[in-house]
Protein backbone atom coordinates (compact mmCIF):
# COMPACT_ATOMS: atom_id res chain seq x y z
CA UNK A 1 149.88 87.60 86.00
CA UNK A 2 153.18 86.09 84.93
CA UNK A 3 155.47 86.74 82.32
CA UNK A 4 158.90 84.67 80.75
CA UNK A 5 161.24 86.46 80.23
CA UNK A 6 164.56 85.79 78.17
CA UNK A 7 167.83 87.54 78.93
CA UNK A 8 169.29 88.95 75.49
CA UNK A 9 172.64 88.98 76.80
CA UNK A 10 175.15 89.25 79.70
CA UNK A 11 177.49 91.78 81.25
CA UNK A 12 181.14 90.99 80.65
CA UNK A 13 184.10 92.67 82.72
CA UNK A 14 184.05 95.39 84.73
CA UNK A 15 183.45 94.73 88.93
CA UNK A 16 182.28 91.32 90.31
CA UNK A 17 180.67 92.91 93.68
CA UNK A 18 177.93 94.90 94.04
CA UNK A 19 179.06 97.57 96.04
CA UNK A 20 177.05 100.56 96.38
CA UNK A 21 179.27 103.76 95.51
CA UNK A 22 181.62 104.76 92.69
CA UNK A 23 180.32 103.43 89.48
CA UNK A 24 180.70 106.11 87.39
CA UNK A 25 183.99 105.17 85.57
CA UNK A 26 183.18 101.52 85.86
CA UNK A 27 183.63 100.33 81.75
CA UNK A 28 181.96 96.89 81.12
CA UNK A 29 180.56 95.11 77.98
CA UNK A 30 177.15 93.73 76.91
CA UNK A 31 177.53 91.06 75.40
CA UNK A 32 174.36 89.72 73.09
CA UNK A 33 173.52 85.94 72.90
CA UNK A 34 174.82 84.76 69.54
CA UNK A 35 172.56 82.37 69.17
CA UNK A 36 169.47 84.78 69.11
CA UNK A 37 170.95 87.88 66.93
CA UNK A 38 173.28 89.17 64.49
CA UNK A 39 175.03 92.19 64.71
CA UNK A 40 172.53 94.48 62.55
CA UNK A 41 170.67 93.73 65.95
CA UNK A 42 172.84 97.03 67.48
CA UNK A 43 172.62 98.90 64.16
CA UNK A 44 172.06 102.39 64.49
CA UNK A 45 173.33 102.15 68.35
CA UNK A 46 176.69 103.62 67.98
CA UNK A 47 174.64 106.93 66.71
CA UNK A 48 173.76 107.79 70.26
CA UNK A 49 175.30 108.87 72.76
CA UNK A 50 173.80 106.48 76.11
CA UNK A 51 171.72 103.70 76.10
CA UNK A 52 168.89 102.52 79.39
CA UNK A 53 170.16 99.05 80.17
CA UNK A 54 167.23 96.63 81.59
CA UNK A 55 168.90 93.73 83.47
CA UNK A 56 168.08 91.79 86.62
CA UNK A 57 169.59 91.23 90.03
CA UNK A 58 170.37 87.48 89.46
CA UNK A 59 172.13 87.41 92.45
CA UNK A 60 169.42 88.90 94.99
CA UNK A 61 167.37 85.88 96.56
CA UNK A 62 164.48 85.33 97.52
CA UNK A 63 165.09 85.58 101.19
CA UNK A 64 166.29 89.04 100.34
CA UNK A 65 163.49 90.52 98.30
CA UNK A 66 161.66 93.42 99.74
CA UNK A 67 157.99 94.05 99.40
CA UNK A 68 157.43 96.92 102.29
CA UNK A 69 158.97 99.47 103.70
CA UNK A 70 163.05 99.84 104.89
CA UNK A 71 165.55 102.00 105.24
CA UNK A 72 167.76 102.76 102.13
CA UNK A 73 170.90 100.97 102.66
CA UNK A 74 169.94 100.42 106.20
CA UNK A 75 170.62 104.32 106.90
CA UNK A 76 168.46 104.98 110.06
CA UNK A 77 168.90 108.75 109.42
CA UNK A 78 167.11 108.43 106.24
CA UNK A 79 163.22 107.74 106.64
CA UNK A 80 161.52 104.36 106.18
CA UNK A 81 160.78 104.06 102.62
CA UNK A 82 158.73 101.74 100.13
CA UNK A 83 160.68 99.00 98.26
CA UNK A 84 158.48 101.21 95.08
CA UNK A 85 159.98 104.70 96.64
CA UNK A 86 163.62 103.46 96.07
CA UNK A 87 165.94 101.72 93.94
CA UNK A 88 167.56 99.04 96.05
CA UNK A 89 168.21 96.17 93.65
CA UNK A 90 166.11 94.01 96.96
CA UNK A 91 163.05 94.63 94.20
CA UNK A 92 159.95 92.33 94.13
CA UNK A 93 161.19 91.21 90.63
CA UNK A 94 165.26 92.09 91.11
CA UNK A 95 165.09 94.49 87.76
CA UNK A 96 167.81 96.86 87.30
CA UNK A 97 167.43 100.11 85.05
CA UNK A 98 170.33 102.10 84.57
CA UNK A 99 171.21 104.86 81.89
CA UNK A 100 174.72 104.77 80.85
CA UNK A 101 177.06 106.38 78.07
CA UNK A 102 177.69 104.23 75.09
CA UNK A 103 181.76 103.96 74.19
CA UNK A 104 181.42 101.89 71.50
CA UNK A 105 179.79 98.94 69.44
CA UNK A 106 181.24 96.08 67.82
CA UNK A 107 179.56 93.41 66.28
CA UNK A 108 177.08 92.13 68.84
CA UNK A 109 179.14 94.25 71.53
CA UNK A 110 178.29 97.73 73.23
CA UNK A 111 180.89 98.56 75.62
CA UNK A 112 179.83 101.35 77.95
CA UNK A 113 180.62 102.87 81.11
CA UNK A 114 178.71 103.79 84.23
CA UNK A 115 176.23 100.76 84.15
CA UNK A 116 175.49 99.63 87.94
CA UNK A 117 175.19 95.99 87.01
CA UNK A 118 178.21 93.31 87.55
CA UNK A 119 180.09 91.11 85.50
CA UNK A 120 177.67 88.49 84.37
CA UNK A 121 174.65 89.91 85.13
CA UNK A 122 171.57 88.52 82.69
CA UNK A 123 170.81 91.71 80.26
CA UNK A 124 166.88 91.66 79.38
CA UNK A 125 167.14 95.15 76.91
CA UNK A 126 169.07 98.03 75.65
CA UNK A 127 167.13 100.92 74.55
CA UNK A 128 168.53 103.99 73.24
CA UNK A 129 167.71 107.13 75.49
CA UNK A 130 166.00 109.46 73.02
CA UNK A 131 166.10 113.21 74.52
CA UNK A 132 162.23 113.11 74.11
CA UNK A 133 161.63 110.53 76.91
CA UNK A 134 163.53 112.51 79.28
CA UNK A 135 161.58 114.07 82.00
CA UNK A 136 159.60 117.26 81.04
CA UNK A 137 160.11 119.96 83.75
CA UNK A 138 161.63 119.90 86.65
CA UNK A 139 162.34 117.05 88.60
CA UNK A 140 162.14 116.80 92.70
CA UNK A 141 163.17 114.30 95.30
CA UNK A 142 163.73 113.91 98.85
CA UNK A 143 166.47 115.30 100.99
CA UNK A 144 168.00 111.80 101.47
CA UNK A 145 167.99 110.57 97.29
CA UNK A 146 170.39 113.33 96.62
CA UNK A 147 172.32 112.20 99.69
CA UNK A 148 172.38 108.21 98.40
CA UNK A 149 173.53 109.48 95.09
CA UNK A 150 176.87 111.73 96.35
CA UNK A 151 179.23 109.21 95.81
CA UNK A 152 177.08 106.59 93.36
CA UNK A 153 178.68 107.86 90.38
């Protein structure tokens, strides 16, 4: 089964490599295609406070995609690992999801910081995170996730 998909906008600013750690204070715009919407496309955004941000890893290629098993981040301390037990952007179809806090909108601009996605990366959706789509109860993961994560944001 395939599907078309059509980004809705791009990332502007913030880094041009994709390196692993420290995103957390990284500010960068999305930027929505002019040609496809108007700004009461983002109304109502600004009234929360983070938005999930669906884009894809245009810049992963196809010799690069994983569909097994590898280390994460080539870490032979942590175990071997399913491309579908991780979040390496080496994905089957290079989608990114990240939550990230909203600073502000303007026109057909959201600027927000803490998005793991680089500076002209194709955005496919914004959705606002609504507190009832969080996880319900607790939430577990391996030894090595928390690990990864130390110095992501």
């Amino acid at each position: 089964m395939d599907f078309t998909l059509t980004a809705i906008g791009q990332v502007r600013g913030g880094r041009d490599q994709p390196i692993d750690d420290d995103w957390g204070k990284s500010r960068t715009t999305l930027a929505l295609d002019p040609a496809r919407f108007q700004p009461e496309a983002l109304f109502g955004l600004s009234d929360f406070s983070h938005a999930e941000v669906i884009f894809v890893f245009d810049r992963v290629g196809e010799a690069e995609i994983v569909t097994g098993a590898r280390h994460p981040r080539g870490n032979m301390d942590w175990p071997l690992v399913g491309i579908f037990g991780q979040r390496g952007r080496n994905r089957p179809n290079r989608l990114g999801v990240c939550v990230c806090r909203i600073i502000s909108v303007d026109g057909l601009n959201v600027e927000v910081e803490g998005l793991d996605a680089i500076d002209g990366t194709p955005v496919l959706d914004i959705k606002p995170v609504l507190k009832g789509f969080l996880p319900r109860g607790e939430v577990r993961e391996p030894a090595w996730a928390g690990e990864i994560m130390q110095d992501y944001w």
